[in-house]
N, C-alpha and C. Protein backbone atom coordinates (compact mmCIF):
# COMPACT_ATOMS: atom_id res chain seq x y z
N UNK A 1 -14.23 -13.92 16.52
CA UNK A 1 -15.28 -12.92 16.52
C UNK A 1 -16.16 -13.13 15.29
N UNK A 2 -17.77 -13.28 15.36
CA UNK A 2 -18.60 -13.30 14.33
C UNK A 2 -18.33 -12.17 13.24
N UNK A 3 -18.19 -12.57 12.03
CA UNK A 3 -18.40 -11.30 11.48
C UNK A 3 -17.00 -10.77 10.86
N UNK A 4 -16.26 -11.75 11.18
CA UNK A 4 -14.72 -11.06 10.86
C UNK A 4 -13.61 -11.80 10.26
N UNK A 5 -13.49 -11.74 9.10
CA UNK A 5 -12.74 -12.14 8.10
C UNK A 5 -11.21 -12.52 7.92
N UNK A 6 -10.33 -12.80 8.10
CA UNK A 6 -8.82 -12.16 8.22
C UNK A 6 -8.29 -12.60 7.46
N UNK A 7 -7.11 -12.65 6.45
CA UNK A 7 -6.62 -12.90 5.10
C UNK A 7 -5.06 -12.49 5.76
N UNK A 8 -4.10 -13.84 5.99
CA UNK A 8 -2.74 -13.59 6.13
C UNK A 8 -2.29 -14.37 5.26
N UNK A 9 -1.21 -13.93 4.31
CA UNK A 9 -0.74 -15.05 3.69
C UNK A 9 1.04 -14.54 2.95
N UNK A 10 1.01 -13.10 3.60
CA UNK A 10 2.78 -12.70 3.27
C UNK A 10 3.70 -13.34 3.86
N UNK A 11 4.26 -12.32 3.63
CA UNK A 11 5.85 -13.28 4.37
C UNK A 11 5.99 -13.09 5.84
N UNK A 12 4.80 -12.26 6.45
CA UNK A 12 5.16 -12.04 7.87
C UNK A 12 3.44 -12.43 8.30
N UNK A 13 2.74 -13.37 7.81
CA UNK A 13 1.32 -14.05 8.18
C UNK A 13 1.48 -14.47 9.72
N UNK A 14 2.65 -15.06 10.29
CA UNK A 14 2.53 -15.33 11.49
C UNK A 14 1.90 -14.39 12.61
N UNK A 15 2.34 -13.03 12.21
CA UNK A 15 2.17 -11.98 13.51
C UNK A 15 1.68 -11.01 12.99
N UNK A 16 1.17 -10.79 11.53
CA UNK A 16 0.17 -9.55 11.09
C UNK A 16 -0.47 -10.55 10.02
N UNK A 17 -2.19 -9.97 10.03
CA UNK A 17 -2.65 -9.69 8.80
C UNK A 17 -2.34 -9.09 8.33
N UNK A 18 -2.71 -9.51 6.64
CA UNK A 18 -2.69 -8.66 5.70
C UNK A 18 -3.57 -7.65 5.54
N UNK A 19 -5.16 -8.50 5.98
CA UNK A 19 -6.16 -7.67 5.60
C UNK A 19 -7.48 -8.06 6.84
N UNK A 20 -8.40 -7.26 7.18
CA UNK A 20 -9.13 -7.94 8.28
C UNK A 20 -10.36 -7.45 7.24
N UNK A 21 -11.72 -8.12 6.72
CA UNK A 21 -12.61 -7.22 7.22
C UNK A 21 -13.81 -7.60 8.05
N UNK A 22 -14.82 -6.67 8.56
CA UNK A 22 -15.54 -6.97 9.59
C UNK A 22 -16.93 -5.84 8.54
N UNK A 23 -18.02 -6.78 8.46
CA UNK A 23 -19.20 -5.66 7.79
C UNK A 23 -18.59 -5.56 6.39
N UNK A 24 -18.71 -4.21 5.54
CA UNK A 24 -18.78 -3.84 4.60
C UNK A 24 -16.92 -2.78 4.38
N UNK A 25 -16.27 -3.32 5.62
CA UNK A 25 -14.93 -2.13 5.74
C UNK A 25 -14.16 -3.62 6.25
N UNK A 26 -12.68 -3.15 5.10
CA UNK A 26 -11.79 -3.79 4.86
C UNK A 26 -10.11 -2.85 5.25
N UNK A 27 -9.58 -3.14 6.13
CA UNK A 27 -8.57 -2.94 6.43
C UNK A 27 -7.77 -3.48 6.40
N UNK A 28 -6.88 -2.78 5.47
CA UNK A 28 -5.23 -3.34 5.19
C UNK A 28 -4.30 -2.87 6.00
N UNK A 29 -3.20 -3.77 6.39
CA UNK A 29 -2.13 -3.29 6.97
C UNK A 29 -1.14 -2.96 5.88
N UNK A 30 0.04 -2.00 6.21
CA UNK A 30 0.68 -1.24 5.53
C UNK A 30 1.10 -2.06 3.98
N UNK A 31 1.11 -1.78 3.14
CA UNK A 31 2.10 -2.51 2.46
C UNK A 31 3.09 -1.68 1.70
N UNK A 32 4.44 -2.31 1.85
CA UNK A 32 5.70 -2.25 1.18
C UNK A 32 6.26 -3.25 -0.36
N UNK A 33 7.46 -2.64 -0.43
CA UNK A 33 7.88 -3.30 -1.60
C UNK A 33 8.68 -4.43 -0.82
N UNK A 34 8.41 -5.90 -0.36
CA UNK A 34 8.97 -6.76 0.18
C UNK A 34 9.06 -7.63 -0.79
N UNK A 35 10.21 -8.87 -1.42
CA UNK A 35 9.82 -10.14 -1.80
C UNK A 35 9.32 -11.41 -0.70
N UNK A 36 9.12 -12.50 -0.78
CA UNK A 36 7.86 -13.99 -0.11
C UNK A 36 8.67 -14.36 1.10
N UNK A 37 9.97 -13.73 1.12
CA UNK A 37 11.25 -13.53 2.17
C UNK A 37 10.85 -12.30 3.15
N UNK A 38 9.92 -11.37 2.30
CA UNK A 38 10.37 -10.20 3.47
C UNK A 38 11.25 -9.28 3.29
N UNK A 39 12.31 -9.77 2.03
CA UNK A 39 13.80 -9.01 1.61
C UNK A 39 12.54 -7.76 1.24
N UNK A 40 13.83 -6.41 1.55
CA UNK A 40 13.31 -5.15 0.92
C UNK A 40 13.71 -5.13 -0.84
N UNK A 41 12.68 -5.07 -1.68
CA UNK A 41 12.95 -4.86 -3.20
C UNK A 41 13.23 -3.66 -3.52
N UNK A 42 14.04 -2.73 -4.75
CA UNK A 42 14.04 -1.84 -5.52
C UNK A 42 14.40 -0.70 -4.42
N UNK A 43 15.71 -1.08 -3.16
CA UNK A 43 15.96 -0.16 -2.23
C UNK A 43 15.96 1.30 -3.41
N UNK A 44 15.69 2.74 -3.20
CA UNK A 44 16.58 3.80 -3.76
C UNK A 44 15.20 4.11 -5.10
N UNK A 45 14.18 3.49 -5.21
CA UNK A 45 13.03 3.99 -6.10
C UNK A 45 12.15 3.64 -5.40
N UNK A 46 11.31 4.70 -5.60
CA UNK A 46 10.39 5.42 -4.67
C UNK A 46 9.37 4.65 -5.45
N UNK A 47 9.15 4.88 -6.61
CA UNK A 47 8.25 4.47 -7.88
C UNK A 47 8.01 3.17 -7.85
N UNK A 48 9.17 2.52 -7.91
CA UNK A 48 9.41 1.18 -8.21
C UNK A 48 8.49 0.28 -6.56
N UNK A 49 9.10 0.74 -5.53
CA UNK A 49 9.06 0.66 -4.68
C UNK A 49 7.08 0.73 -4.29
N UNK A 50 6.52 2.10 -4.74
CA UNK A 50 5.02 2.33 -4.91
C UNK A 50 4.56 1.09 -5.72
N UNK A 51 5.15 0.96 -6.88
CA UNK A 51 4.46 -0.37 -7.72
C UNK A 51 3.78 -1.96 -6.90
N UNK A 52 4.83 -2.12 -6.53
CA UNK A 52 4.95 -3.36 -6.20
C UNK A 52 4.03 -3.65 -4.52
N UNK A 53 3.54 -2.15 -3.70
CA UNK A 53 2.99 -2.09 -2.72
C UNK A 53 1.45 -1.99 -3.00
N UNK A 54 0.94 -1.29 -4.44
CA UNK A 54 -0.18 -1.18 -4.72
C UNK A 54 -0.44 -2.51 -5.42
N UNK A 55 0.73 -3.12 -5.64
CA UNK A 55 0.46 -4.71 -6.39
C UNK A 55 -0.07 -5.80 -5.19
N UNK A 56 1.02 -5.37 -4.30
CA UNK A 56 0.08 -6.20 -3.29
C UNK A 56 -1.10 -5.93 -2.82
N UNK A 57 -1.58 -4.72 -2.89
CA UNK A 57 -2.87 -4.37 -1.82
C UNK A 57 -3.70 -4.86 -2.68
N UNK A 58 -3.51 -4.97 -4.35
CA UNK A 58 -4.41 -5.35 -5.18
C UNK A 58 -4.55 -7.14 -4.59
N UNK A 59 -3.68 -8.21 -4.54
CA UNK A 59 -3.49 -9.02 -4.26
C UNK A 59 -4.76 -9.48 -3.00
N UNK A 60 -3.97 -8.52 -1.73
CA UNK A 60 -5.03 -8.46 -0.68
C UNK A 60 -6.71 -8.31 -0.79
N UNK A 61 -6.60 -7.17 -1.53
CA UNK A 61 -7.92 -6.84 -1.80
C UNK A 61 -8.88 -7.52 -2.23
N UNK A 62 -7.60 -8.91 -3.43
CA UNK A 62 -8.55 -9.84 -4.09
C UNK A 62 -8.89 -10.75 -3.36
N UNK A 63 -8.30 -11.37 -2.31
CA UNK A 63 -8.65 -12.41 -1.50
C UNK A 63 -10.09 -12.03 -1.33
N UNK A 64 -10.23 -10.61 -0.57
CA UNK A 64 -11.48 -10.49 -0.38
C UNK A 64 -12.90 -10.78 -1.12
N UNK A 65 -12.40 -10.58 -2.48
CA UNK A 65 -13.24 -10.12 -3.55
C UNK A 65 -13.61 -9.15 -4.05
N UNK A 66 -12.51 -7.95 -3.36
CA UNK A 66 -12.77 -6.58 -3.63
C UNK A 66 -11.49 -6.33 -4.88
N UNK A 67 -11.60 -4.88 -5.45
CA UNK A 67 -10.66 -4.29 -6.13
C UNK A 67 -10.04 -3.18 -5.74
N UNK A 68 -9.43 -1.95 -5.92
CA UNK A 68 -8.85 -0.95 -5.94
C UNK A 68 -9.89 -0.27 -6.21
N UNK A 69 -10.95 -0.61 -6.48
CA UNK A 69 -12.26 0.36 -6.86
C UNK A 69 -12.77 0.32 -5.67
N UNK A 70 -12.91 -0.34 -4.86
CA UNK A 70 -13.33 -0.44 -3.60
C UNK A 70 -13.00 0.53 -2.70
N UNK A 71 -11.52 0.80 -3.37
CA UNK A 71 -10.62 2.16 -1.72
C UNK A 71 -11.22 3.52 -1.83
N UNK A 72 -11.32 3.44 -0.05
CA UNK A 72 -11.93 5.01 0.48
C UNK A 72 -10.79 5.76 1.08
N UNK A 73 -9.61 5.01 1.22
CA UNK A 73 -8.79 6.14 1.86
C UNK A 73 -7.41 5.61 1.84
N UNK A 74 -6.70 6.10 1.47
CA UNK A 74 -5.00 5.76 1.74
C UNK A 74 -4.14 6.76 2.18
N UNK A 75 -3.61 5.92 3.33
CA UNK A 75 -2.19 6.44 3.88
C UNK A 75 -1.08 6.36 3.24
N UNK A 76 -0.47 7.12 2.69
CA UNK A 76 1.20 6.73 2.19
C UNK A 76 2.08 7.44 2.87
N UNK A 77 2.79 6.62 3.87
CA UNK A 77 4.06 7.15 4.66
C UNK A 77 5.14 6.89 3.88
N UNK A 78 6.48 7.97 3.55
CA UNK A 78 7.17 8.27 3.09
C UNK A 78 8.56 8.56 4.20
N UNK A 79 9.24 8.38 3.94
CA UNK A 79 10.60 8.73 4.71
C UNK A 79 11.45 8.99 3.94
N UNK A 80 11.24 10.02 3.31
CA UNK A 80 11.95 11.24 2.25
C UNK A 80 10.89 11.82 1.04
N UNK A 81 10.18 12.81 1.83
CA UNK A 81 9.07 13.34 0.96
C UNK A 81 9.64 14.07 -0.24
N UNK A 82 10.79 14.31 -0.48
CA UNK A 82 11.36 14.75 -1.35
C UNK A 82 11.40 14.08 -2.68
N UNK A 83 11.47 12.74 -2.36
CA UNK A 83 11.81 11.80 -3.41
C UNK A 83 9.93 11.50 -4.19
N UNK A 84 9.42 12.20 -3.34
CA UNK A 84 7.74 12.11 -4.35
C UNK A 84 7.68 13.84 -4.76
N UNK A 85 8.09 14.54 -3.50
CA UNK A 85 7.29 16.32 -3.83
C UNK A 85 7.94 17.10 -4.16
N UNK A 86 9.74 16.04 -4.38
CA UNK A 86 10.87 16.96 -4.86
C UNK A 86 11.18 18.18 -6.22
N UNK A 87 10.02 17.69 -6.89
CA UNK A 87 10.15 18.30 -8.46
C UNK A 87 8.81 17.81 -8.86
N UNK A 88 8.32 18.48 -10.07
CA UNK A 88 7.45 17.68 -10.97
C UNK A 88 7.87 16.59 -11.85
N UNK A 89 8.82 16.48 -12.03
CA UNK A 89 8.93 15.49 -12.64
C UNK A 89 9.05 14.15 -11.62
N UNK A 90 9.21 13.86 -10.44
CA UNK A 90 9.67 13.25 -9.37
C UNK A 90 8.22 12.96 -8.58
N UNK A 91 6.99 14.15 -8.63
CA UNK A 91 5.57 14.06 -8.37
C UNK A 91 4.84 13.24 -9.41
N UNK A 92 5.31 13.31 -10.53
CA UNK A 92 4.73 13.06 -11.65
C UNK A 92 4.88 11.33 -12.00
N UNK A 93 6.20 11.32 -11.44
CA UNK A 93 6.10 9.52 -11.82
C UNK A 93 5.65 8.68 -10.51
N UNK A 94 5.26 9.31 -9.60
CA UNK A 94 4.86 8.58 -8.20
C UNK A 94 3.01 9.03 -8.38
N UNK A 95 2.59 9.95 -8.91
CA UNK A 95 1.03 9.96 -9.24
C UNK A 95 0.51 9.44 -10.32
N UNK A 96 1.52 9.12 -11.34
CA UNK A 96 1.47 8.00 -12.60
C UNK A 96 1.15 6.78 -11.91
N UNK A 97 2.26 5.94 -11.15
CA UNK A 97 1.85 4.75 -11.04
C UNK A 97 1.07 4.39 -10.10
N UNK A 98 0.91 5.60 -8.91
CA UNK A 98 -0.89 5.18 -8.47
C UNK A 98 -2.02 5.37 -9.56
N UNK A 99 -1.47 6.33 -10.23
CA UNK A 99 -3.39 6.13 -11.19
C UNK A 99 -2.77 4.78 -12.13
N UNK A 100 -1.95 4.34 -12.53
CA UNK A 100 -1.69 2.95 -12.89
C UNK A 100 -2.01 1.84 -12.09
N UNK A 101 -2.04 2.15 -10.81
CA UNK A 101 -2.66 1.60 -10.07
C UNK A 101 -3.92 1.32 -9.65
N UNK A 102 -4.69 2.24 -9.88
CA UNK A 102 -6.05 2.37 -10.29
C UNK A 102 -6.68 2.13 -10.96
N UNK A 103 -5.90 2.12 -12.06
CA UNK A 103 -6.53 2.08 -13.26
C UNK A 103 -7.02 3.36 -13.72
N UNK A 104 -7.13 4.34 -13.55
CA UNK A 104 -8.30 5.41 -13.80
C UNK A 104 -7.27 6.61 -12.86
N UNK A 105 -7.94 7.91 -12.90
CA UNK A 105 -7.74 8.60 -12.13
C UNK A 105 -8.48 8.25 -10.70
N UNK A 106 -7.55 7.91 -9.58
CA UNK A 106 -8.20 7.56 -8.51
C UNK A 106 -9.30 8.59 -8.07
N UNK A 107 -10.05 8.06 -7.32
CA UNK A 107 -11.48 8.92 -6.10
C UNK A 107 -11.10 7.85 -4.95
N UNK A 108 -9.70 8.56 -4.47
CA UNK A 108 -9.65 8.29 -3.15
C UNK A 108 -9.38 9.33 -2.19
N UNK A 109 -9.82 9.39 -1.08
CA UNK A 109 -9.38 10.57 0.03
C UNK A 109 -7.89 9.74 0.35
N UNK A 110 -6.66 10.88 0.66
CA UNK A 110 -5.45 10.31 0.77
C UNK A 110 -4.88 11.40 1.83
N UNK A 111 -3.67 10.37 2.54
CA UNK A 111 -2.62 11.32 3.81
C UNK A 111 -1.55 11.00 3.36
N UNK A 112 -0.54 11.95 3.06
CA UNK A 112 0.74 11.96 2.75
C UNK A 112 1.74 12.08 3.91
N UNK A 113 1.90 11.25 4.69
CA UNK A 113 2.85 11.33 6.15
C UNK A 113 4.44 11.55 5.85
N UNK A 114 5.13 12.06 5.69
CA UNK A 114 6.31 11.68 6.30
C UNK A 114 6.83 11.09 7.83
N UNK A 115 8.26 10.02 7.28
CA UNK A 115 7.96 9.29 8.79
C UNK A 115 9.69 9.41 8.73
N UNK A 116 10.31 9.24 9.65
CA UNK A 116 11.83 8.99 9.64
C UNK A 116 12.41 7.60 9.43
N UNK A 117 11.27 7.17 9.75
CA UNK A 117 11.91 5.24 8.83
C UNK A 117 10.77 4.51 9.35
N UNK A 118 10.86 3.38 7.99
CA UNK A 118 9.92 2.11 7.91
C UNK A 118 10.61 0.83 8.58
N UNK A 119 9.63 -0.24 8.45
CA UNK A 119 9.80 -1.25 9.58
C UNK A 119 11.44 -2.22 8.55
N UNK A 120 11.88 -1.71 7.61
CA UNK A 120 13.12 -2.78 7.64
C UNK A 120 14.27 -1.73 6.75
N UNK A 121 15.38 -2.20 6.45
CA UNK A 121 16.38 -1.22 6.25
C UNK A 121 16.03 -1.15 4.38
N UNK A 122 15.70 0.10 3.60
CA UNK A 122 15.64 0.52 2.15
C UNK A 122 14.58 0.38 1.67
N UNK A 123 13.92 0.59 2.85
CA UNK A 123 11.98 0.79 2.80
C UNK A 123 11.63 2.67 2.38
N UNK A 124 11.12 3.18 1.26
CA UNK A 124 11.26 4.20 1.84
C UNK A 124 9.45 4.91 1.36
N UNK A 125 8.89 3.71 1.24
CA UNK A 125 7.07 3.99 0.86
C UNK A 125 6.39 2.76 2.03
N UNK A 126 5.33 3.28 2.37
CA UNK A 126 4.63 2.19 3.38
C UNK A 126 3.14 2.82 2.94
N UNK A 127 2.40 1.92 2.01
CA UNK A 127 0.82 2.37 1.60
C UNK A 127 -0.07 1.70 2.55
N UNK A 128 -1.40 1.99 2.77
CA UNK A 128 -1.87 1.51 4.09
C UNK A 128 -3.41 1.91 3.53
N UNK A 129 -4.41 1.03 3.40
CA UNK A 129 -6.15 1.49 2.52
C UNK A 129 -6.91 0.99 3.79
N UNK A 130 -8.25 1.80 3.23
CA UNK A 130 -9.26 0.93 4.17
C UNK A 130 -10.25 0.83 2.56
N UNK A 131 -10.86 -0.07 2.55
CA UNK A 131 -11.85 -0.10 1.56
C UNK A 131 -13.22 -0.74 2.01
N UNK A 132 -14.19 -0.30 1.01
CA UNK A 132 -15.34 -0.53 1.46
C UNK A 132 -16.48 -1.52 0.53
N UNK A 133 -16.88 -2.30 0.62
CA UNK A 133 -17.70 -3.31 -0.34
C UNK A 133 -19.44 -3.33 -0.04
């Protein structure tokens, strides 16, 4: 298709992009805390787990030539909302390392889903952007 970009290069490039875009809108598919295997990293931290998913989207994003300054919207599905909305102190280190992720205090519109499980076993964050250039 004219016009349309696609950027696969994880550990599962065969049967998903990473990133498509088409025009000025860039869509990412979910990302997790996986290692170049696919293995699930840092099963049991939520945090740890957020890090390493906003590390990739940064990754993705760069293929494009875009940044994290670019994002208009993120999904973060969760399968134990507790482990982000359980406490403040527990909110507090999962909105730390997205604005670490940012860099800045984000200006993104965001959906907080809970889901009953992600696509592999000690997954328990799945981040998902669309961004715009």
């Amino acid at each position: 298709m004219p016009g349309k970009q696609v950027v696969a290069f994880g550990p599962f490039k065969d049967f998903i992009a990473d990133g498509v875009r088409m025009g000025d809108t860039i869509h990412l598919s979910g990302s997790v805390s996986v290692d170049e295997k696919g293995q699930t990293l840092h099963p049991g931290n939520v945090v740890k787990q957020a890090q390493r998913a906003y590390a990739n989207i940064a990754e993705v994003l760069g293929q494009f030539g875009a940044t994290m300054d670019h994002i208009a919207y993120e999904t973060v599905f969760l399968t134990d909302m507790s482990s982000v909305m359980g406490s403040e102190e527990k909110m507090g280190a999962f909105f730390t390392a997205r604005a670490e992720a940012y860099g800045s205090n984000p200006q993104v519109a965001q959906s907080l889903i809970g889901v009953s499980e992600l696509a592999a076993p000690g997954l328990m964050i799945e981040i998902k952007v669309v961004a715009h250039v």
